[in-house]
PDB file of N, CA and C in Angstrom:
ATOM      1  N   UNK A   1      97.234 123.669 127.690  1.00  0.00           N
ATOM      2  CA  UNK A   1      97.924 122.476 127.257  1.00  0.00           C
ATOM      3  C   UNK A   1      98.411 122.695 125.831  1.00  0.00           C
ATOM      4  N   UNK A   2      99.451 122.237 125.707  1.00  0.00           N
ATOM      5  CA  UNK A   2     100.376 122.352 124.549  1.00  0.00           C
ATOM      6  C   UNK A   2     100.185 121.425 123.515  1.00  0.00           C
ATOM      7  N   UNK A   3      99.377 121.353 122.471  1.00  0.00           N
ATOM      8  CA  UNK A   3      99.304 120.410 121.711  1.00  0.00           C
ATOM      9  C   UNK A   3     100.288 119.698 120.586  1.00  0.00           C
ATOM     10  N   UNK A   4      99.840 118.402 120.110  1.00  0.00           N
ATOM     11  CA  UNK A   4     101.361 118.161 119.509  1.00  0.00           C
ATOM     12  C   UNK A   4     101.415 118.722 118.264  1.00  0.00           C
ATOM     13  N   UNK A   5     102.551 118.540 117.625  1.00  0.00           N
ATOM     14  CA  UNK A   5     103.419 119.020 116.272  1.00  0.00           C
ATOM     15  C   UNK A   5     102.215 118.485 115.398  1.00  0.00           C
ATOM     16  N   UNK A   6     101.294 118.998 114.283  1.00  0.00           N
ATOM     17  CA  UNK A   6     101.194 118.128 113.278  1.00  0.00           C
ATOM     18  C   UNK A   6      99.879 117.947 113.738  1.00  0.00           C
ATOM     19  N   UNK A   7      99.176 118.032 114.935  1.00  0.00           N
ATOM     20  CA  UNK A   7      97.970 117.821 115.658  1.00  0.00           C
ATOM     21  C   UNK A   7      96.658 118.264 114.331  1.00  0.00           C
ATOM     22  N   UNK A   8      96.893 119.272 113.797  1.00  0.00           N
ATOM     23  CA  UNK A   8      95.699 118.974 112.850  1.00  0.00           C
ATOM     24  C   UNK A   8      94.669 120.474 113.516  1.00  0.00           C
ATOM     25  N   UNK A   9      94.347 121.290 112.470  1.00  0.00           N
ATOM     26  CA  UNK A   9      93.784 122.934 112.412  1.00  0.00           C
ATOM     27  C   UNK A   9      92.562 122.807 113.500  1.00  0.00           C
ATOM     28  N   UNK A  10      91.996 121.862 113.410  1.00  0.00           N
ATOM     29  CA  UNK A  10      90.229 121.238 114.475  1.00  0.00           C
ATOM     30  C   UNK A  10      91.143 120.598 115.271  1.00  0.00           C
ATOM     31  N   UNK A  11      92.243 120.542 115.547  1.00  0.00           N
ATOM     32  CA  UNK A  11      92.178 119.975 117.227  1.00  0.00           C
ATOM     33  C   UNK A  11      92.474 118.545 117.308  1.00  0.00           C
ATOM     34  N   UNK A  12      91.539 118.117 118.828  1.00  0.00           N
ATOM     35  CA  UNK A  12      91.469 116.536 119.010  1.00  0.00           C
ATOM     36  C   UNK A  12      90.581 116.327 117.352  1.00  0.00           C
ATOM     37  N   UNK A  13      89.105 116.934 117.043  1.00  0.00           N
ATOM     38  CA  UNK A  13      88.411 116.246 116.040  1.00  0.00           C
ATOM     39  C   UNK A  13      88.556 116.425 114.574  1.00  0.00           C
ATOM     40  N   UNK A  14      89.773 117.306 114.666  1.00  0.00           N
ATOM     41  CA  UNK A  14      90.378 116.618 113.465  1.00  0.00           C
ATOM     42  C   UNK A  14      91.840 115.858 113.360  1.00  0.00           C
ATOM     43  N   UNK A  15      92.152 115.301 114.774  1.00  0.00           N
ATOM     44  CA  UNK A  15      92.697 114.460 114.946  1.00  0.00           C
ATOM     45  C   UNK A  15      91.999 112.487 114.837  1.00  0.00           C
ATOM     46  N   UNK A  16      90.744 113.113 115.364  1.00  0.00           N
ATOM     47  CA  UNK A  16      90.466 111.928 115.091  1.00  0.00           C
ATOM     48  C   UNK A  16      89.583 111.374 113.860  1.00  0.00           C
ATOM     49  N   UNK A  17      89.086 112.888 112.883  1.00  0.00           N
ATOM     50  CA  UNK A  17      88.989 112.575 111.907  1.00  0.00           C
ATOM     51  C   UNK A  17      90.263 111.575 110.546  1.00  0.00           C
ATOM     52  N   UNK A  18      91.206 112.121 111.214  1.00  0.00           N
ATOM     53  CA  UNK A  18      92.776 111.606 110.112  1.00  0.00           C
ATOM     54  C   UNK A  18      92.973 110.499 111.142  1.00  0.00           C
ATOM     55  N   UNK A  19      92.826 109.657 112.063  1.00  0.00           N
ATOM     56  CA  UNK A  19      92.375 108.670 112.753  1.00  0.00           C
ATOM     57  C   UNK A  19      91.943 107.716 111.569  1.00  0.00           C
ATOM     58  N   UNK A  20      90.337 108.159 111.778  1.00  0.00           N
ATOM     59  CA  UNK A  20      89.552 107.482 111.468  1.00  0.00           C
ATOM     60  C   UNK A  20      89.776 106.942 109.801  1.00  0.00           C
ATOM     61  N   UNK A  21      90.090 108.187 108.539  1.00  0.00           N
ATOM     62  CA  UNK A  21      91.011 107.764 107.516  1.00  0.00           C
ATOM     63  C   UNK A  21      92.326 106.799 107.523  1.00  0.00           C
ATOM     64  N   UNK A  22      93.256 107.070 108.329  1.00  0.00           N
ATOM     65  CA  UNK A  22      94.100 106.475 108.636  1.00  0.00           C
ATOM     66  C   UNK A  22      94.105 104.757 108.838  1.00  0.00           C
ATOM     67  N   UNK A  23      92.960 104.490 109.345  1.00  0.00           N
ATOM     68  CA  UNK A  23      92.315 102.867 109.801  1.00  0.00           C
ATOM     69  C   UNK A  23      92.018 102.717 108.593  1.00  0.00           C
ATOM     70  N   UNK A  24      90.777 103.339 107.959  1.00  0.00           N
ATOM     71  CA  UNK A  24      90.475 102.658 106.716  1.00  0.00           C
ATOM     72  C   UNK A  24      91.380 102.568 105.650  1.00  0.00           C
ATOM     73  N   UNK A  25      92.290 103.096 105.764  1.00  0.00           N
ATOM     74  CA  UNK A  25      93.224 102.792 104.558  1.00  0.00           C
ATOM     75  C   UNK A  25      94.555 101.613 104.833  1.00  0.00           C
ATOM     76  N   UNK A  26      94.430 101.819 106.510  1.00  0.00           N
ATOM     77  CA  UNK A  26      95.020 100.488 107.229  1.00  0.00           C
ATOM     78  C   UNK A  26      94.415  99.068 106.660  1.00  0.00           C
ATOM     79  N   UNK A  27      93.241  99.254 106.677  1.00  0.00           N
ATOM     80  CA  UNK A  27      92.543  97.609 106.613  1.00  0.00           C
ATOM     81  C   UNK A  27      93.281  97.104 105.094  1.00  0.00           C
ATOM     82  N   UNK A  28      93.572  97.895 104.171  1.00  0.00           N
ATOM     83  CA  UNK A  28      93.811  97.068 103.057  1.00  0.00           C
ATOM     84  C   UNK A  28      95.402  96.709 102.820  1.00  0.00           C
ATOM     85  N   UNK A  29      96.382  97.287 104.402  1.00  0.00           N
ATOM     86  CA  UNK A  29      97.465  97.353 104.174  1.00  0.00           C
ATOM     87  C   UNK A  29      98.403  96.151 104.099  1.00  0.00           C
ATOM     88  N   UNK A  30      97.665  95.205 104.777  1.00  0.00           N
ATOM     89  CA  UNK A  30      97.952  93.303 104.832  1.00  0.00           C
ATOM     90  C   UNK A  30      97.666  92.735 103.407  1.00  0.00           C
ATOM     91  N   UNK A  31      96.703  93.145 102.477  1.00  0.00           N
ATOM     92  CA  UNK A  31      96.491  92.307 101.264  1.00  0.00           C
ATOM     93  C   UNK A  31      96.764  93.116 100.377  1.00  0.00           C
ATOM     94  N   UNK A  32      97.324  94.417 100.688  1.00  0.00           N
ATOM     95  CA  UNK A  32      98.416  95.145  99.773  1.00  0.00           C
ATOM     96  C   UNK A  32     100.125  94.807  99.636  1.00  0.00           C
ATOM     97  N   UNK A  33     100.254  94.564 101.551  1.00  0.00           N
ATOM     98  CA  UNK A  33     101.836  93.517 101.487  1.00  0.00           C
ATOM     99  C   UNK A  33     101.550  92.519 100.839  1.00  0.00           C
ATOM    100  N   UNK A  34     100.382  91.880 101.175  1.00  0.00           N
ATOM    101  CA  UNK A  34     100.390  90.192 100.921  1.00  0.00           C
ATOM    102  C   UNK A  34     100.762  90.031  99.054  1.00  0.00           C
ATOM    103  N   UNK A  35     100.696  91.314  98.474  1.00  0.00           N
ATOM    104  CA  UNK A  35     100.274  91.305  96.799  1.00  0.00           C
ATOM    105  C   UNK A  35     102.057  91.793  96.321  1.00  0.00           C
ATOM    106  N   UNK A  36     102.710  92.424  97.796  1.00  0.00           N
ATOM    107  CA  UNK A  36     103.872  93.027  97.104  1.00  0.00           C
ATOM    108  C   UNK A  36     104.854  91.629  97.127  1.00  0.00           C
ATOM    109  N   UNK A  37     106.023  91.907  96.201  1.00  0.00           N
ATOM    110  CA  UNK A  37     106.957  90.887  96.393  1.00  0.00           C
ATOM    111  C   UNK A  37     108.160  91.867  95.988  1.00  0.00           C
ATOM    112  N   UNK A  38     109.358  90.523  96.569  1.00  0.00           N
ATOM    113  CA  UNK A  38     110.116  91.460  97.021  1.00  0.00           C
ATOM    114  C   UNK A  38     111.303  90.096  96.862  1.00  0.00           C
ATOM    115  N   UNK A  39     112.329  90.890  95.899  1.00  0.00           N
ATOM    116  CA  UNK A  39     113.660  89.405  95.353  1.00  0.00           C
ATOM    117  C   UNK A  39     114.688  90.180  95.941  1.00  0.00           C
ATOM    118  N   UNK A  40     115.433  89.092  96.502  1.00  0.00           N
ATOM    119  CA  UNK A  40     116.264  88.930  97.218  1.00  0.00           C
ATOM    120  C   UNK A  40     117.681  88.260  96.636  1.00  0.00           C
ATOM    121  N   UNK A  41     118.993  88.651  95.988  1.00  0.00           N
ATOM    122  CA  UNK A  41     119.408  87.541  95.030  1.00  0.00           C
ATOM    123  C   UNK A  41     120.924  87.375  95.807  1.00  0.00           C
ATOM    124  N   UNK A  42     121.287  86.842  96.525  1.00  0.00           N
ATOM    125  CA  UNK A  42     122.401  86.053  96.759  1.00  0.00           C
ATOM    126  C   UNK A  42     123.438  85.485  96.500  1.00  0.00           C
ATOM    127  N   UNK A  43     123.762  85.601  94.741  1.00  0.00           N
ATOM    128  CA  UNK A  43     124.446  85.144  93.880  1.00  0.00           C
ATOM    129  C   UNK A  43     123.824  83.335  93.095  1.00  0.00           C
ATOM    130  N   UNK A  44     124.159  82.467  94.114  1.00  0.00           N
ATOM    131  CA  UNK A  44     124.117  81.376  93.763  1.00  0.00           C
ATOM    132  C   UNK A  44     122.007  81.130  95.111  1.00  0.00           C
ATOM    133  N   UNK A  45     121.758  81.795  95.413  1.00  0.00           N
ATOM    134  CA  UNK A  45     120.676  81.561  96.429  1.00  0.00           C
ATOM    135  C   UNK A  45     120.153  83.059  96.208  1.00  0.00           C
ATOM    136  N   UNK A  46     118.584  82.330  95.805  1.00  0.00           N
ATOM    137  CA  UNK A  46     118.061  83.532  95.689  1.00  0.00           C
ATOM    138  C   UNK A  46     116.711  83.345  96.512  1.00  0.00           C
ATOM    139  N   UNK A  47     116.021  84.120  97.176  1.00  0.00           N
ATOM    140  CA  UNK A  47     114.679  84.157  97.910  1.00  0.00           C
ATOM    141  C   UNK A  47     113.659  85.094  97.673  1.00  0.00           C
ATOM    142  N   UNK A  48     112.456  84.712  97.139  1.00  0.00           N
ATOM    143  CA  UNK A  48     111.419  85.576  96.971  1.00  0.00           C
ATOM    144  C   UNK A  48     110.248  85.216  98.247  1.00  0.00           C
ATOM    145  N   UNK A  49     109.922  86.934  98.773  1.00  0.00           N
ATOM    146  CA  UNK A  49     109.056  87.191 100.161  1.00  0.00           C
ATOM    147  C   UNK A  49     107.653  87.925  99.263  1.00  0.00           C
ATOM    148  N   UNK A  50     106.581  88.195 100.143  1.00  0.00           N
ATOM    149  CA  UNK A  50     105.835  88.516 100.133  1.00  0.00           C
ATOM    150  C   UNK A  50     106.332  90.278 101.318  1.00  0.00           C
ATOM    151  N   UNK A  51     105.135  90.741 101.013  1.00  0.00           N
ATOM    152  CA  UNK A  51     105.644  92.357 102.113  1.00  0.00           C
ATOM    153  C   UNK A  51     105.207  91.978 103.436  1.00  0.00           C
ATOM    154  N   UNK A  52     104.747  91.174 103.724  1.00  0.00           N
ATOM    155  CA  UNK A  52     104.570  90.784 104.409  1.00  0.00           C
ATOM    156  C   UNK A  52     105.813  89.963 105.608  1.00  0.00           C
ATOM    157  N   UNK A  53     106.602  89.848 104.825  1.00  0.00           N
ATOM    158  CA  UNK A  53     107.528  88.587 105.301  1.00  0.00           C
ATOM    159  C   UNK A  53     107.721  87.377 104.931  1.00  0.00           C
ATOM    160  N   UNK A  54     106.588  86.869 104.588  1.00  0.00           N
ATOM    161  CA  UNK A  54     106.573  85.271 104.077  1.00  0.00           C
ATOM    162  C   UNK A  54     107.518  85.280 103.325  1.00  0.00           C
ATOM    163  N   UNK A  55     108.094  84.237 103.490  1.00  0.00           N
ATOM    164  CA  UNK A  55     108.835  83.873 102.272  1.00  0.00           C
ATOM    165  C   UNK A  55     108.201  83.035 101.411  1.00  0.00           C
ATOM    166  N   UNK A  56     108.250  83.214  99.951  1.00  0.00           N
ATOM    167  CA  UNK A  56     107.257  82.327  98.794  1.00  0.00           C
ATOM    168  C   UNK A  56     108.368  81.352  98.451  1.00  0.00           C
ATOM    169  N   UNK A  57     109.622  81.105  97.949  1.00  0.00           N
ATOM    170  CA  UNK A  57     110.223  80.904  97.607  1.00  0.00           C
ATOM    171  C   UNK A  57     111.324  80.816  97.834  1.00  0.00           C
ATOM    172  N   UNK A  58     112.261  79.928  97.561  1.00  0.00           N
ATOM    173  CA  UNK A  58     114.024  79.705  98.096  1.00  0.00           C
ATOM    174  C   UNK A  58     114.336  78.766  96.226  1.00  0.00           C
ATOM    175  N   UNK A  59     115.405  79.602  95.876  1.00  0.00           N
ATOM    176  CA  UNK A  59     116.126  78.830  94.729  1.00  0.00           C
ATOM    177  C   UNK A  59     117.591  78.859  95.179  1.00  0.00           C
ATOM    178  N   UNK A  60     118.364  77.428  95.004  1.00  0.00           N
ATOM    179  CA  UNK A  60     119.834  77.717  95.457  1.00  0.00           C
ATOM    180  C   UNK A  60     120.307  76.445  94.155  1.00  0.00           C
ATOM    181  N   UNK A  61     121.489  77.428  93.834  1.00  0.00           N
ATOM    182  CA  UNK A  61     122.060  76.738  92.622  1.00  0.00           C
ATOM    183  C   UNK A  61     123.027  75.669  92.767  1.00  0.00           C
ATOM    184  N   UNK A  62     122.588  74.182  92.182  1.00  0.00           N
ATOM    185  CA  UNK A  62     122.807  73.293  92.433  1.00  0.00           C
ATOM    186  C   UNK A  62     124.348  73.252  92.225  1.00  0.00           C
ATOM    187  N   UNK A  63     125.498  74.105  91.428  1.00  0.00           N
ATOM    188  CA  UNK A  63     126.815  73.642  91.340  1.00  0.00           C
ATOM    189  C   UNK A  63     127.366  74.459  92.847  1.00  0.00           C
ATOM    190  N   UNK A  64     126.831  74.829  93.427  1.00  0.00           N
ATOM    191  CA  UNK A  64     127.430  75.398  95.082  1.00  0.00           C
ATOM    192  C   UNK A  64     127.025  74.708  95.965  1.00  0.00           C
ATOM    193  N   UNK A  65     126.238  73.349  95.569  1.00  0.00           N
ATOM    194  CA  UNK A  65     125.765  72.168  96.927  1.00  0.00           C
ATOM    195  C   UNK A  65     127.300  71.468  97.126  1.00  0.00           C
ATOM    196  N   UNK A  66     128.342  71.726  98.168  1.00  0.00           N
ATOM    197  CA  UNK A  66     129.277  70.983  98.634  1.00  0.00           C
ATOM    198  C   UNK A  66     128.813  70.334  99.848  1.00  0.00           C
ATOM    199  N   UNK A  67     129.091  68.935  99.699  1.00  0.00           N
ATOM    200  CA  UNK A  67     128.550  68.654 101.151  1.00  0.00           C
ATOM    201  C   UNK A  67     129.978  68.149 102.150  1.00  0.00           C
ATOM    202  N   UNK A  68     131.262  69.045 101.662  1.00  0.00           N
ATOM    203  CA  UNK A  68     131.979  69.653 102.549  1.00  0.00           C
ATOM    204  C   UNK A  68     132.013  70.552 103.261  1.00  0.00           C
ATOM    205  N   UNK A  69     131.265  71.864 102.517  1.00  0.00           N
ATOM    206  CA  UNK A  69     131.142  72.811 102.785  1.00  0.00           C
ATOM    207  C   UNK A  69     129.779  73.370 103.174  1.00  0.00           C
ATOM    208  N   UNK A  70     128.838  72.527 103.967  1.00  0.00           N
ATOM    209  CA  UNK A  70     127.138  72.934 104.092  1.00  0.00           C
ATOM    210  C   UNK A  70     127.119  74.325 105.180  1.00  0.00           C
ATOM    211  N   UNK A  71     128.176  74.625 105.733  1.00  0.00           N
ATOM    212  CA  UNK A  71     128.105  75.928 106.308  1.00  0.00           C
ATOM    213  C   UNK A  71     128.034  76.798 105.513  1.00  0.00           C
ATOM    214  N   UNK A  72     128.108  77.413 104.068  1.00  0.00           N
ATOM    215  CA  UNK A  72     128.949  77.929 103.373  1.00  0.00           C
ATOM    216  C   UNK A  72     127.548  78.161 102.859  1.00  0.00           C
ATOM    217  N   UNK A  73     126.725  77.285 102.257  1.00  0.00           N
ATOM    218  CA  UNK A  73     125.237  77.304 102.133  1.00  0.00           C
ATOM    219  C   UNK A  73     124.358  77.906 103.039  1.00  0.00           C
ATOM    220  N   UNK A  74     124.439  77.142 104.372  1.00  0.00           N
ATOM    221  CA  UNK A  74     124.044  77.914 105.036  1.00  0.00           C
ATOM    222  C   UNK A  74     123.910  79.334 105.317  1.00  0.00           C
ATOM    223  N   UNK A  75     125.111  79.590 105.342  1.00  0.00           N
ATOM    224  CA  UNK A  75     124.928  80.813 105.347  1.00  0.00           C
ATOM    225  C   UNK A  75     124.415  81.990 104.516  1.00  0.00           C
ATOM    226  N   UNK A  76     124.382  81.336 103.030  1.00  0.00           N
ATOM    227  CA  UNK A  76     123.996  82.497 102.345  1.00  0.00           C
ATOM    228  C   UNK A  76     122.210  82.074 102.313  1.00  0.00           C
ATOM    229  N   UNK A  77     121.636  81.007 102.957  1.00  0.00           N
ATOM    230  CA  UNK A  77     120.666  81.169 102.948  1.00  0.00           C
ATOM    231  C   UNK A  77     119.444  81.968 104.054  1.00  0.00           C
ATOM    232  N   UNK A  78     120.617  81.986 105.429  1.00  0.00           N
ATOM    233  CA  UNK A  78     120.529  82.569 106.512  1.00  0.00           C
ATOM    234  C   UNK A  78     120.057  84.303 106.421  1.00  0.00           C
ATOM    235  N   UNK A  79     121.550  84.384 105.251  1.00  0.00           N
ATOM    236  CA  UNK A  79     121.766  86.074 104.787  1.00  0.00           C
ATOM    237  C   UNK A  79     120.480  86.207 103.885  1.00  0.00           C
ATOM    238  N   UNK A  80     119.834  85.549 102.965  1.00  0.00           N
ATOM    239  CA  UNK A  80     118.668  85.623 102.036  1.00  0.00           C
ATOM    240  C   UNK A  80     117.664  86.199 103.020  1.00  0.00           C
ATOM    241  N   UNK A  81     117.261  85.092 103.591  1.00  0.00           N
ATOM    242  CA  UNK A  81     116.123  85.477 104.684  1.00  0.00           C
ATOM    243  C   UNK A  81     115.944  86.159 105.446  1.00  0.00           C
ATOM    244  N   UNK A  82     117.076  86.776 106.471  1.00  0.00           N
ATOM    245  CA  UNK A  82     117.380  87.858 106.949  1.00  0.00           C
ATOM    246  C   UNK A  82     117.089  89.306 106.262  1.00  0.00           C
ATOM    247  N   UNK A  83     117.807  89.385 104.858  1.00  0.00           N
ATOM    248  CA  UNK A  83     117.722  90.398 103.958  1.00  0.00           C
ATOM    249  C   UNK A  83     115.971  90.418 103.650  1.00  0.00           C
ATOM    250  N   UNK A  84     115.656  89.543 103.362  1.00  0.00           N
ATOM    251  CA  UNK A  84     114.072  89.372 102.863  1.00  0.00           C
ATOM    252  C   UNK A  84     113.408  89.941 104.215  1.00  0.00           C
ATOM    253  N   UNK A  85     113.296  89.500 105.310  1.00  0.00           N
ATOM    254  CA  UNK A  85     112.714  89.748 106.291  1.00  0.00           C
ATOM    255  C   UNK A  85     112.805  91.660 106.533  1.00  0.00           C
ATOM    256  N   UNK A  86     113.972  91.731 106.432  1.00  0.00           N
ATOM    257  CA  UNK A  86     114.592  93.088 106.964  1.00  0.00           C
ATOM    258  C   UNK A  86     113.581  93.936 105.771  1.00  0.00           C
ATOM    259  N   UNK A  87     113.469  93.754 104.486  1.00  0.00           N
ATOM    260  CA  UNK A  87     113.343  94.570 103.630  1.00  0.00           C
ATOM    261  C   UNK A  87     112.046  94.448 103.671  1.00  0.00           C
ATOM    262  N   UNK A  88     110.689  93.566 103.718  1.00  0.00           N
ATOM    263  CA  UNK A  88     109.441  93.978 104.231  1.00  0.00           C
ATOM    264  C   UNK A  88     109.163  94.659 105.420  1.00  0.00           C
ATOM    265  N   UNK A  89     110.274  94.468 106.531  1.00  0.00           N
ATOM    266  CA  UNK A  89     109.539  95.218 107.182  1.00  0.00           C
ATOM    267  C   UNK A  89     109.523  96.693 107.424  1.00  0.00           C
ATOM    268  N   UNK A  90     110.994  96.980 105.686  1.00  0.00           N
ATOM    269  CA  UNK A  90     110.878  98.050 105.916  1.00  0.00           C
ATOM    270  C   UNK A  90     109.392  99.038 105.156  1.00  0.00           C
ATOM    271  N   UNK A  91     109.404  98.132 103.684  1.00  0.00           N
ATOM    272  CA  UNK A  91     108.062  98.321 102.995  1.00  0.00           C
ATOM    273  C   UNK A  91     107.029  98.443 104.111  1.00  0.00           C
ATOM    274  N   UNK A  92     106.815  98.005 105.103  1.00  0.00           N
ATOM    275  CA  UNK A  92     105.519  97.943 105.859  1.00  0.00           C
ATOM    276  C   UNK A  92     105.772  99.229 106.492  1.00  0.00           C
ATOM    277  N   UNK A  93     106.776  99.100 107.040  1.00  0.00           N
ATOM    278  CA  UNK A  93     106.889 100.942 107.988  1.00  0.00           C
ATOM    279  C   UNK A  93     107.339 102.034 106.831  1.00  0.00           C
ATOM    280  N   UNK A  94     107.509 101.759 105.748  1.00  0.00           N
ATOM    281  CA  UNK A  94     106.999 102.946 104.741  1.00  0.00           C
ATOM    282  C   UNK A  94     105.725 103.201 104.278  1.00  0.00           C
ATOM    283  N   UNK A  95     105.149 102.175 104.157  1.00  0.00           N
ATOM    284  CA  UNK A  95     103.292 102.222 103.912  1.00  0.00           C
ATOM    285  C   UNK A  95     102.654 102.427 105.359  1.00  0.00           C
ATOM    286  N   UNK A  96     103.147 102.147 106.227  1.00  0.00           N
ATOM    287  CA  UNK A  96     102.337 102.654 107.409  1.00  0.00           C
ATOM    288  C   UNK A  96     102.733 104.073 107.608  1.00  0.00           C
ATOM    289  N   UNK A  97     103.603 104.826 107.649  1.00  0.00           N
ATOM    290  CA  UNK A  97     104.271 106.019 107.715  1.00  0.00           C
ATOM    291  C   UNK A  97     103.712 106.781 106.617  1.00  0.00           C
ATOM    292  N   UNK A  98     103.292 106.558 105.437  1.00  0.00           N
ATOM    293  CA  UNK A  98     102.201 107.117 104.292  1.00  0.00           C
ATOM    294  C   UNK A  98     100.666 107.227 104.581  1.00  0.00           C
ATOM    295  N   UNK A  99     100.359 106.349 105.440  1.00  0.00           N
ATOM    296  CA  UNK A  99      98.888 106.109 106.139  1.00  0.00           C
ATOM    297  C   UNK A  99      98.912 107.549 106.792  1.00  0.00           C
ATOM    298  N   UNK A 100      99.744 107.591 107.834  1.00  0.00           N
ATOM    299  CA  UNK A 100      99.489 108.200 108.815  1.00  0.00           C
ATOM    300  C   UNK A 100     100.885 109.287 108.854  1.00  0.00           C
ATOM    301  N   UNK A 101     101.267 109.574 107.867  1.00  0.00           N
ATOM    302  CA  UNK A 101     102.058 110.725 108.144  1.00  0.00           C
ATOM    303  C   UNK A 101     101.860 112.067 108.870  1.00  0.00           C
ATOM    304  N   UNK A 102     100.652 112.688 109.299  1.00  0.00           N
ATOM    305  CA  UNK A 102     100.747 113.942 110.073  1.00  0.00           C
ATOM    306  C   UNK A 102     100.520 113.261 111.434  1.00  0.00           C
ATOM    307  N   UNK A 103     100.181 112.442 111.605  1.00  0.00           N
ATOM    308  CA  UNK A 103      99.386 111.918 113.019  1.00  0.00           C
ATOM    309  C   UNK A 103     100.645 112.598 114.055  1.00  0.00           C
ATOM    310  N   UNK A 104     100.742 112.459 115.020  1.00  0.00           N
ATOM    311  CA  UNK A 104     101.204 112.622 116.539  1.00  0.00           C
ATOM    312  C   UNK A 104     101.711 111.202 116.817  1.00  0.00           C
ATOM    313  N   UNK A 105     103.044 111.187 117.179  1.00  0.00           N
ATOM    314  CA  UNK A 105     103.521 109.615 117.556  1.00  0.00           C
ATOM    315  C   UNK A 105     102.615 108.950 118.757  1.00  0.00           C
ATOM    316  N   UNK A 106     101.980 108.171 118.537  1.00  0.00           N
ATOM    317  CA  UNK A 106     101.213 106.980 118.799  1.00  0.00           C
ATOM    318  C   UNK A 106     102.024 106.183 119.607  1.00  0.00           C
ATOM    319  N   UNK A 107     102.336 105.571 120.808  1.00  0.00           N
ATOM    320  CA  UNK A 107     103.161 104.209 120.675  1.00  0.00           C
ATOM    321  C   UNK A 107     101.952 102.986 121.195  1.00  0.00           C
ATOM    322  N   UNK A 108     102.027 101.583 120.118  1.00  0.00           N
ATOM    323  CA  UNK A 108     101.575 100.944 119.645  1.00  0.00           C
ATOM    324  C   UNK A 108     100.827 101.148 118.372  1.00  0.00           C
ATOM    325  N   UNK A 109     101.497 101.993 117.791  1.00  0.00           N
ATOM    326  CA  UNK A 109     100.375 102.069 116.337  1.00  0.00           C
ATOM    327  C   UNK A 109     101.695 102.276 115.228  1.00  0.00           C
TER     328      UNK A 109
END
């Protein structure tokens, strides 16, 4: 049997030694997002996230409130959150991809 790319000099057990590292450095990876933040600026709408995703914050500047134009708002608050969202989750699959960089692709992990 052909083992994978990256499998590690010991095999399965030192596969599942870099496993077993891999988890423990996982557990702190939620209250390491939860600590990152991450600005988002929109011009007139700006949004601050957590790495997580959360969003902490929404500021939108009061001389661009038309209430002719509430699509116009909308939208750049749509684009904030979107952008915010998009950009933790890329932080998260760069810190998970640092965890576990030699591992063997996993799917669900």
């Amino acid at each position: 049997m052909k083992l994978p790319k990256n499998f590690g000099p010991q095999g399965f057990g030192g596969m599942m030694q870099q496993m077993q590292t891999a988890m423990a450095r996982a557990k702190g990876l939620e209250e390491e997002l939860a600590n990152e933040r991450i600005a988002i600026d929109k011009g007139p709408v700006k949004a601050l996230f957590n790495g997580t995703g959360e969003i902490m914050k929404i500021a939108i500047d009061p001389s661009i409130v038309d209430p002719d134009d509430v699509e116009a708002l909308e939208d750049l608050i749509v684009s904030a959150v979107r952008d915010g969202f998009n950009s933790a989750t890329e932080l998260r699959n760069a810190k998970v991809q640092g965890i576990m960089p030699n591992l063997p692709d996993i799917p669900g992990l």
